[in-house]
C-alpha atoms as a PDB file:
ATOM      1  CA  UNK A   1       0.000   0.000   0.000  1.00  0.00           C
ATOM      2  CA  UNK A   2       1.360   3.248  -1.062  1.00  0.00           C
ATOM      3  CA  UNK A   3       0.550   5.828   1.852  1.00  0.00           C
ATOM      4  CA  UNK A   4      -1.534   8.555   0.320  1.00  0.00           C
ATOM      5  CA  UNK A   5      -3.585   9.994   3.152  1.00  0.00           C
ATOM      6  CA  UNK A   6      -3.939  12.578   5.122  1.00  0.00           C
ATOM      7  CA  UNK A   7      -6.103  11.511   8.018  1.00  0.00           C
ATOM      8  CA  UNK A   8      -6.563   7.588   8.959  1.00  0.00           C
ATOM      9  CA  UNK A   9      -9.364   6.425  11.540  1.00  0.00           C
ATOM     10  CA  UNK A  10      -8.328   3.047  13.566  1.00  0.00           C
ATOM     11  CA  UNK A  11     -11.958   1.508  15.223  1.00  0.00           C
ATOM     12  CA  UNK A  12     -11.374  -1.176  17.042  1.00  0.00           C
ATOM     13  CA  UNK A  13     -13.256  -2.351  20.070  1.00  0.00           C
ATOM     14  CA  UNK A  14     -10.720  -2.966  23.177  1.00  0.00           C
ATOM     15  CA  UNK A  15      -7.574  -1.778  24.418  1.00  0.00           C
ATOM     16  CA  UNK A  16      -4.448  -3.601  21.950  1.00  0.00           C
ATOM     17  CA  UNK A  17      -6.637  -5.190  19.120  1.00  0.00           C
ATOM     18  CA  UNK A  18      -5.118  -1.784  17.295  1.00  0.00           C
ATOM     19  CA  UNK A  19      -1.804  -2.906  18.108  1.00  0.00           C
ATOM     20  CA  UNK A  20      -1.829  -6.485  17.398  1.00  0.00           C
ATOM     21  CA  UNK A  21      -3.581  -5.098  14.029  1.00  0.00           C
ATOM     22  CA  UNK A  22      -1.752  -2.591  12.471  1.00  0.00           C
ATOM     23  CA  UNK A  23       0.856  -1.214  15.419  1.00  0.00           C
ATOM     24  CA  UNK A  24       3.781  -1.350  12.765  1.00  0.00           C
ATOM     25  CA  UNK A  25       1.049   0.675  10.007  1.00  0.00           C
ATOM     26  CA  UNK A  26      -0.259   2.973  12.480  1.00  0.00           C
ATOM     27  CA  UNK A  27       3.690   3.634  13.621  1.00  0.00           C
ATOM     28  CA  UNK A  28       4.564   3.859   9.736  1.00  0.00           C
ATOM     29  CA  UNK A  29       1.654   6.207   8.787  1.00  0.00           C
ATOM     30  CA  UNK A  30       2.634   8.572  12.036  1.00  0.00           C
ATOM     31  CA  UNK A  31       6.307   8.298  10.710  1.00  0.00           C
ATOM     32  CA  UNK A  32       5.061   9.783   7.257  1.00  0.00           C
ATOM     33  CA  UNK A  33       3.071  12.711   9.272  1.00  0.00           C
ATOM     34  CA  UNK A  34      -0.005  10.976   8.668  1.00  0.00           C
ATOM     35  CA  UNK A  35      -2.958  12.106  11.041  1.00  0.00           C
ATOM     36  CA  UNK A  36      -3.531   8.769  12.715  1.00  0.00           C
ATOM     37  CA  UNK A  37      -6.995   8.953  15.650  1.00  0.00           C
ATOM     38  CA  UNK A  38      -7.390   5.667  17.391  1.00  0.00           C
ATOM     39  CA  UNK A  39     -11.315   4.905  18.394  1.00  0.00           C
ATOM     40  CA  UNK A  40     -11.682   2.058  20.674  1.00  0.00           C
ATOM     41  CA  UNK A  41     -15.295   1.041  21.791  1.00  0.00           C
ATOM     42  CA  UNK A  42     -14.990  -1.586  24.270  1.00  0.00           C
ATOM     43  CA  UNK A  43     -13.476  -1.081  27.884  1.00  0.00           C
ATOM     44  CA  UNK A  44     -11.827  -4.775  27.723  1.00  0.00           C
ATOM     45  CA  UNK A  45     -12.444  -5.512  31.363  1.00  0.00           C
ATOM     46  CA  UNK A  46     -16.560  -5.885  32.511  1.00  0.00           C
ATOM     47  CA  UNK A  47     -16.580  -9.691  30.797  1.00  0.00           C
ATOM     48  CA  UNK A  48     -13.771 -10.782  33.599  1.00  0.00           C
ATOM     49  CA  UNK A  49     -16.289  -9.441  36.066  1.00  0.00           C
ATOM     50  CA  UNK A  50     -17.246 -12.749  37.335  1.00  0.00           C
ATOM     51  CA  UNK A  51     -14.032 -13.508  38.660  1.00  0.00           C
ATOM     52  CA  UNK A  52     -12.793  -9.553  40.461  1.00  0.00           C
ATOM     53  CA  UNK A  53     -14.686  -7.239  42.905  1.00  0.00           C
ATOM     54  CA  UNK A  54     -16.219  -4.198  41.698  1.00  0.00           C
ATOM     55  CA  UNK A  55     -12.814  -2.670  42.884  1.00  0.00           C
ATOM     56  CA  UNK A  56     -11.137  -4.526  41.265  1.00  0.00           C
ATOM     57  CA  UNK A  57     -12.539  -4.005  38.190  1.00  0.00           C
ATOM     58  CA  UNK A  58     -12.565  -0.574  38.385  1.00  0.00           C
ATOM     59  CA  UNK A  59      -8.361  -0.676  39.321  1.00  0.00           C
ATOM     60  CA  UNK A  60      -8.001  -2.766  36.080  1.00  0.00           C
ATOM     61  CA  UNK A  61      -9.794  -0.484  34.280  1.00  0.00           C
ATOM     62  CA  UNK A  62      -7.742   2.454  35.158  1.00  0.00           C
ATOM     63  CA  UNK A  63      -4.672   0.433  34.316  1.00  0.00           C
ATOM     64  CA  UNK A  64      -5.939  -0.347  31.012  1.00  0.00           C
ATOM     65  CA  UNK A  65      -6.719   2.899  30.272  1.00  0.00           C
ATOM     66  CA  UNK A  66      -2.993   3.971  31.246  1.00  0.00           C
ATOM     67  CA  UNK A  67      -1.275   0.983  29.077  1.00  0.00           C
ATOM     68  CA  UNK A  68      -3.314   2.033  26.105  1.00  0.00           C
ATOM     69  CA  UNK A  69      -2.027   5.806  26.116  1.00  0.00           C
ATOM     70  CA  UNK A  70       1.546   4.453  27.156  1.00  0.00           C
ATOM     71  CA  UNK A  71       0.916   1.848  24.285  1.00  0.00           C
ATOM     72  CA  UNK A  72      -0.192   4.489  21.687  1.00  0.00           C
ATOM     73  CA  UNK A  73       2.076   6.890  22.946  1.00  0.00           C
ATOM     74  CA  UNK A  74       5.004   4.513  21.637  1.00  0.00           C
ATOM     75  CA  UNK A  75       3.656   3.962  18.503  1.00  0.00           C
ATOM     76  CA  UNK A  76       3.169   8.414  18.247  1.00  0.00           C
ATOM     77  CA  UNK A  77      -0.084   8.743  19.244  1.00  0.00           C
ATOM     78  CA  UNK A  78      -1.310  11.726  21.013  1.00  0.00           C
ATOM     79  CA  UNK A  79      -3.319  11.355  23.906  1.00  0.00           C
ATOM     80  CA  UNK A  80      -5.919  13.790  22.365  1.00  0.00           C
ATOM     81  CA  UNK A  81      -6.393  11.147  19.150  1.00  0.00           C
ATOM     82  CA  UNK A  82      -7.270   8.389  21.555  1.00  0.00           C
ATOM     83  CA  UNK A  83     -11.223   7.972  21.853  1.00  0.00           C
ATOM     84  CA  UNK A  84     -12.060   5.206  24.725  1.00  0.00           C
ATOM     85  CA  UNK A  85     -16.070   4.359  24.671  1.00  0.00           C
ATOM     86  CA  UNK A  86     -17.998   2.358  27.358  1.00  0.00           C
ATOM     87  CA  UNK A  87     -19.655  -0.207  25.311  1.00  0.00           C
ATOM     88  CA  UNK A  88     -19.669  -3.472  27.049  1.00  0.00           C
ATOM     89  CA  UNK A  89     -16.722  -5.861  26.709  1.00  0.00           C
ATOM     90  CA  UNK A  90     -17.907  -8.856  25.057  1.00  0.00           C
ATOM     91  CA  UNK A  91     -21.531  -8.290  24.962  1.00  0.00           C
ATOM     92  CA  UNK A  92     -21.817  -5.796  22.111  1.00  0.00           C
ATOM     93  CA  UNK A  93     -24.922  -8.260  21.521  1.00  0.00           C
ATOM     94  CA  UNK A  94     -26.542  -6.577  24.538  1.00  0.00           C
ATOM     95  CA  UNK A  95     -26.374  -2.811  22.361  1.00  0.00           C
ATOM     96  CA  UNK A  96     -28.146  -1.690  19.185  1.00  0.00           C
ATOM     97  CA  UNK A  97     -26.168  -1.751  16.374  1.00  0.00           C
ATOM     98  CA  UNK A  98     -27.701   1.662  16.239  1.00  0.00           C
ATOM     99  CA  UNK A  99     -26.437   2.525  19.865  1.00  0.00           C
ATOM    100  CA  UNK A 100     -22.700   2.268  18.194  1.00  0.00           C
ATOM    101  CA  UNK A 101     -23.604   3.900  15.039  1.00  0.00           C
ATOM    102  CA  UNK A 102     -24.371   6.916  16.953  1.00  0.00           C
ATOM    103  CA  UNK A 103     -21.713   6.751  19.118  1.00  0.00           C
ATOM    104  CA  UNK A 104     -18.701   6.856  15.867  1.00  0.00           C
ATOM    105  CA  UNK A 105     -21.038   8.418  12.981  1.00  0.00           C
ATOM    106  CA  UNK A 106     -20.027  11.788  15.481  1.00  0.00           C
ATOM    107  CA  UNK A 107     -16.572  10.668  15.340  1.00  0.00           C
ATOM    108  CA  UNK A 108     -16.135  10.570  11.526  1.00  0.00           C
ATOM    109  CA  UNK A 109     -17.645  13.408  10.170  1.00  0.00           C
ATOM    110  CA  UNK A 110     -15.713  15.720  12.924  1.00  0.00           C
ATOM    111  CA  UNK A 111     -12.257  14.002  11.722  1.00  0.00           C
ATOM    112  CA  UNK A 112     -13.603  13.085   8.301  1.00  0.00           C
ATOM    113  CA  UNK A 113     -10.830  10.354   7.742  1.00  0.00           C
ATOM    114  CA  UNK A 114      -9.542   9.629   4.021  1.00  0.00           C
ATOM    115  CA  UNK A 115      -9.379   5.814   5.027  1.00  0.00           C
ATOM    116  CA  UNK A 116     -10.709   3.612   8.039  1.00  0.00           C
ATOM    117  CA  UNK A 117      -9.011   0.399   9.429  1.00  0.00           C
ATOM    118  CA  UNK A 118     -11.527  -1.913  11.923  1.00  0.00           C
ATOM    119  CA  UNK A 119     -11.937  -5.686  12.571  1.00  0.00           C
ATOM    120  CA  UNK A 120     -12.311  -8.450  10.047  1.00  0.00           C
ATOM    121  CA  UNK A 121     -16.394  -9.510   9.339  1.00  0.00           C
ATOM    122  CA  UNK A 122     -15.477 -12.823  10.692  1.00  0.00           C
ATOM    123  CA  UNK A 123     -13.728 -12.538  13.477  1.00  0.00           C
ATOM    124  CA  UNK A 124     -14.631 -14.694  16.374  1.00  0.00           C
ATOM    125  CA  UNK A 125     -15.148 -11.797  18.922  1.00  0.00           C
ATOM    126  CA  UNK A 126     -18.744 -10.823  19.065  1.00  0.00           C
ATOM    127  CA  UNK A 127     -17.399  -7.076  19.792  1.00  0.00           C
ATOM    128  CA  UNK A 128     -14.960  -7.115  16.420  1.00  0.00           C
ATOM    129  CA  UNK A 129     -18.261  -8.006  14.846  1.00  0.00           C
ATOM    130  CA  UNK A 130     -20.100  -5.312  15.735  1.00  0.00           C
ATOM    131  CA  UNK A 131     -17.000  -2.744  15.127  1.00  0.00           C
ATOM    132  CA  UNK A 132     -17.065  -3.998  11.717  1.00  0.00           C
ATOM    133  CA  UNK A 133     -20.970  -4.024  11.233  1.00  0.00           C
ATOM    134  CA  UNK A 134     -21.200  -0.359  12.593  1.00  0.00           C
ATOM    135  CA  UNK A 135     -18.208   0.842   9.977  1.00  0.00           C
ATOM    136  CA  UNK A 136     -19.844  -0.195   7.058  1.00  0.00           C
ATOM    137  CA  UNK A 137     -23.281   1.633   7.956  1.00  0.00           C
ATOM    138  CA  UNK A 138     -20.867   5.141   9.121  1.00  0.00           C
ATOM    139  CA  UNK A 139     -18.694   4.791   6.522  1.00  0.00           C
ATOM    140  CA  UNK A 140     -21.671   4.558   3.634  1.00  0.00           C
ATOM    141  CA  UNK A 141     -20.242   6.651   0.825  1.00  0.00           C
ATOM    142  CA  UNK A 142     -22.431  10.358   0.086  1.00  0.00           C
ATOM    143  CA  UNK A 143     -21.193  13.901  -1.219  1.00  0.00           C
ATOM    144  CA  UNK A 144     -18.016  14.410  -0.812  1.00  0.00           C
ATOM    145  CA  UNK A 145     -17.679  11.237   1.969  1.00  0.00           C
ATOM    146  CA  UNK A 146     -15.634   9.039   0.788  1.00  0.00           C
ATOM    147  CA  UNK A 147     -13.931   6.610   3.190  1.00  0.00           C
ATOM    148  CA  UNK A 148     -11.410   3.711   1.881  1.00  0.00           C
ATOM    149  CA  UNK A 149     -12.430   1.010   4.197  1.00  0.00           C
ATOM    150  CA  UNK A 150      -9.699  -1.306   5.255  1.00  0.00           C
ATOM    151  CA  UNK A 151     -10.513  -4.836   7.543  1.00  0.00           C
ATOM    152  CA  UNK A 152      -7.330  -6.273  10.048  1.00  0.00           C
ATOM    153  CA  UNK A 153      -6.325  -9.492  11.507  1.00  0.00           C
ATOM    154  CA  UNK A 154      -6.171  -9.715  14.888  1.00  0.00           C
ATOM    155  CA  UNK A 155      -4.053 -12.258  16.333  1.00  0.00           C
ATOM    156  CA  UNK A 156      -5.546 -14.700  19.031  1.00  0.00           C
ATOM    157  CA  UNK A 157      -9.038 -13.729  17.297  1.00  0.00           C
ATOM    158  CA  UNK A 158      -9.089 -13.705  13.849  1.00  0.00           C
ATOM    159  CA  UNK A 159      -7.606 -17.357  13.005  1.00  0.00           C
ATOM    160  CA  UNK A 160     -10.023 -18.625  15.635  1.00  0.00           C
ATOM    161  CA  UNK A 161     -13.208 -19.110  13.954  1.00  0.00           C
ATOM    162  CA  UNK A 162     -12.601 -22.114  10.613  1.00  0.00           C
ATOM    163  CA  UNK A 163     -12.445 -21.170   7.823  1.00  0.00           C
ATOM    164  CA  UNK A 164     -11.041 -17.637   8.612  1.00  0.00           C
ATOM    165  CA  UNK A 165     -12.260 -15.894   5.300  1.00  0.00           C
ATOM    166  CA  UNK A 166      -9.231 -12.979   6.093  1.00  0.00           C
ATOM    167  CA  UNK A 167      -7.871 -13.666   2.732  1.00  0.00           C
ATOM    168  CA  UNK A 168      -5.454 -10.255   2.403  1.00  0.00           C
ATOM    169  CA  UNK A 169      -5.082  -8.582  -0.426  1.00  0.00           C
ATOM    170  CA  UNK A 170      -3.556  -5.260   0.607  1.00  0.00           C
ATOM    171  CA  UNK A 171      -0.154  -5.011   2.071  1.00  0.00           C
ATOM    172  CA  UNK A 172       1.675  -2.801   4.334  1.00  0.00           C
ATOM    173  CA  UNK A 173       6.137  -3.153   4.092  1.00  0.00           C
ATOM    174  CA  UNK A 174       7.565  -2.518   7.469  1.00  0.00           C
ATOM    175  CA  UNK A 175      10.934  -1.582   8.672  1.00  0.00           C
ATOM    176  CA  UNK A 176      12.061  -3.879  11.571  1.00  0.00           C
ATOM    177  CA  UNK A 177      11.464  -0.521  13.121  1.00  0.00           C
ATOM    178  CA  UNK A 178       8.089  -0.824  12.950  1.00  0.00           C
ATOM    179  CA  UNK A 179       7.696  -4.737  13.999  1.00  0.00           C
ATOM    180  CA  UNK A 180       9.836  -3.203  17.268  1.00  0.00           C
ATOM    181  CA  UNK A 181       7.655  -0.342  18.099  1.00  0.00           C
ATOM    182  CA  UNK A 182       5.017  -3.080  17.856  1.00  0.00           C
ATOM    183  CA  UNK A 183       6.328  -5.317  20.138  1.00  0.00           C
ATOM    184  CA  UNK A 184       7.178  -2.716  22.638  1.00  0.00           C
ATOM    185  CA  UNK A 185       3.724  -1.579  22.674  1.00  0.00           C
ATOM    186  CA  UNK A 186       2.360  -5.118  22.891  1.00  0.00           C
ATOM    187  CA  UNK A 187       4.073  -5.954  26.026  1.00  0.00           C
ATOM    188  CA  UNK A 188       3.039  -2.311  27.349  1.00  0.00           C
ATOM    189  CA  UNK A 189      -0.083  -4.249  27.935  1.00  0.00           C
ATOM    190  CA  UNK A 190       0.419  -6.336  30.714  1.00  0.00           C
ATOM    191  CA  UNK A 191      -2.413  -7.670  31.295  1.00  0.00           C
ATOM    192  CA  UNK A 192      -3.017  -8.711  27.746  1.00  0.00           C
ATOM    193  CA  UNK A 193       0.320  -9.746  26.581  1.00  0.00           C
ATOM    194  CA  UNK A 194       1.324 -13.655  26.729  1.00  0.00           C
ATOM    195  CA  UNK A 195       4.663 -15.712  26.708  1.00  0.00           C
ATOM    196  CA  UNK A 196       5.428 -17.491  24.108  1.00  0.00           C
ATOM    197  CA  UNK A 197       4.067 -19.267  21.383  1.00  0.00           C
ATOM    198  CA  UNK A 198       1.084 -17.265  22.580  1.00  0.00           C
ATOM    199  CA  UNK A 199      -0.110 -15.628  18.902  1.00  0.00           C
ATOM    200  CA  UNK A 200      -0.038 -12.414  21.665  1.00  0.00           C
ATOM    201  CA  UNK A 201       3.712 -13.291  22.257  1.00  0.00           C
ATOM    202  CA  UNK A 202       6.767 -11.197  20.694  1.00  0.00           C
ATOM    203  CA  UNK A 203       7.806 -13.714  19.101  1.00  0.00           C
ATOM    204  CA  UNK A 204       4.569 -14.850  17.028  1.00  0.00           C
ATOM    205  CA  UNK A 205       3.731 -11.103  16.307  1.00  0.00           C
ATOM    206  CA  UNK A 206       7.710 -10.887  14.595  1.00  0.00           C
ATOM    207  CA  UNK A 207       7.106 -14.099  12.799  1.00  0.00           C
ATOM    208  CA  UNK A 208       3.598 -13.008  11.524  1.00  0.00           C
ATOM    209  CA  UNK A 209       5.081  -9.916  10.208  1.00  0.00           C
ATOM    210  CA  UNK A 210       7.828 -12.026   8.616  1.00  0.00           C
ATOM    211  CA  UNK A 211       5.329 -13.997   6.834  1.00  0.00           C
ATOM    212  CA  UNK A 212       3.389 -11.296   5.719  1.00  0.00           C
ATOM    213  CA  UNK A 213       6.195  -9.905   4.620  1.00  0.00           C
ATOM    214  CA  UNK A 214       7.579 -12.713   2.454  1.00  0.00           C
ATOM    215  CA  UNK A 215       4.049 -12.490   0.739  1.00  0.00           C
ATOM    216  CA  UNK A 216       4.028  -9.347  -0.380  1.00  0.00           C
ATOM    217  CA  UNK A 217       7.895  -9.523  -1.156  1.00  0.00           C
ATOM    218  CA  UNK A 218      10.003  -7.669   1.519  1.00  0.00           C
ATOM    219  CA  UNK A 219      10.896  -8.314   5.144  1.00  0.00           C
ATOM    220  CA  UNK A 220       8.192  -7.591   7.537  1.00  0.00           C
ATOM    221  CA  UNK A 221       4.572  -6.666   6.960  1.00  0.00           C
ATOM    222  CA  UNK A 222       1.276  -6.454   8.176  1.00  0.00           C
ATOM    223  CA  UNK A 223      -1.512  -7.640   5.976  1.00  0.00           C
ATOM    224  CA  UNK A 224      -5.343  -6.107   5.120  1.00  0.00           C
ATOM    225  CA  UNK A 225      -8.548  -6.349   3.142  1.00  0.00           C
ATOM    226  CA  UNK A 226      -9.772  -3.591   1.076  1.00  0.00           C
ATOM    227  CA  UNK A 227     -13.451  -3.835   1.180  1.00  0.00           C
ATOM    228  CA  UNK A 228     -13.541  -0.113  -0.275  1.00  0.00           C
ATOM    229  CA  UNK A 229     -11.374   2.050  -2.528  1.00  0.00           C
ATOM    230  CA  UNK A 230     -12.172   5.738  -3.984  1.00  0.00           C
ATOM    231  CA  UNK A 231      -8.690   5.829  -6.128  1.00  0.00           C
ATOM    232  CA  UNK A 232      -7.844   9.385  -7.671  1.00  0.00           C
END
């Protein structure tokens, strides 16, 4: 993928699906002074709620909250381009689709983004579903709104439900750079981050970009599918 915009939207729905994504893109596109915002629906916590006291929660919460910005932060996001929502974790089923529309439709046309990146239609987490669902209804092309519309693979989700259907056909090159800045974020959150051969481990998330990259023909990538494209 040649990098030709401006302004790029990342909606994802919890704290590190946009790094296990596209943290080597999003640390690319910020490289090339593109105007990256990172949207993230979900809180990641409330489904673990059966298991922690209300305290609890709430001190996991906070922590998330801080790994994301330190995690985002590394990758050269500023804190005022991350958007947290309070949509359940894991029970997007229990919400509208319309509830989410009208939480990001706001979102987009105040940033008005030449190209969105969000979850794969198949992936096995009900909340990626809905992220995806929601996109294509706020993304709908009208006058002079025009959104390319990129899907992800998210590691430890995406592969998960047989046959996959993430068949990329878009390609992002990365510098090992990139793949590090990844990493590094990854393991910023520790309470999501997983030893290896974990597909959340260092290790997996190098190879994976190492695999990508040998099929698009250079060392590291991370691979996409364009749903949408408004070329010049």
């Amino acid at each position: 993928m040649k990098i030709k915009y401006d302004k790029v939207l990342c909606f994802f729905a919890h704290p590190d699906d946009e790094t296990l994504a596209m943290g080597g893109t999003i640390a690319k596109l910020v490289e090339a002074n593109v105007h990256v915002k990172v949207v993230i629906s979900n809180t990641g916590i409330a489904s673990r709620r059966d298991k922690l006291s209300e305290e609890d929660v709430a001190s996991q919460l906070q922590n998330l909250k801080e790994d994301c910005s330190k995690a985002l932060c590394n990758l050269g996001i500023l804190h005022d381009d991350i958007i947290l929502g309070e949509f359940s974790d894991n029970e997007s089923d229990k919400h509208t689709l319309l509830e989410l529309n009208h939480w990001i439709e706001p979102i987009l046309d105040d940033f008005m983004p030449d190209a969105i990146f969000t979850h794969h239609r198949f992936c096995t987490n009900i909340d990626h579903q809905y992220c995806y669902n929601s996109a294509v209804v706020a993304t709908r092309p009208g006058l002079n709104f025009n959104i390319d519309f990129y899907t992800c693979e998210v590691p430890s989700s995406t592969g998960y439900l047989k046959p996959t259907q993430f068949e990329p056909n878009c390609f992002v090159g990365l510098e090992e750079r990139h793949v590090s800045a990844k990493i590094k974020s990854m393991n910023t959150y520790k309470g999501e981050a997983r030893p290896y051969p974990h597909p959340r481990s260092g290790e997996v998330l190098k190879a994976l970009a190492q695999v990508r990259g040998s099929e698009a023909g250079c060392f590291f990538a991370e691979a996409f599918m364009l749903n949408r494209l408004y070329p010049l």
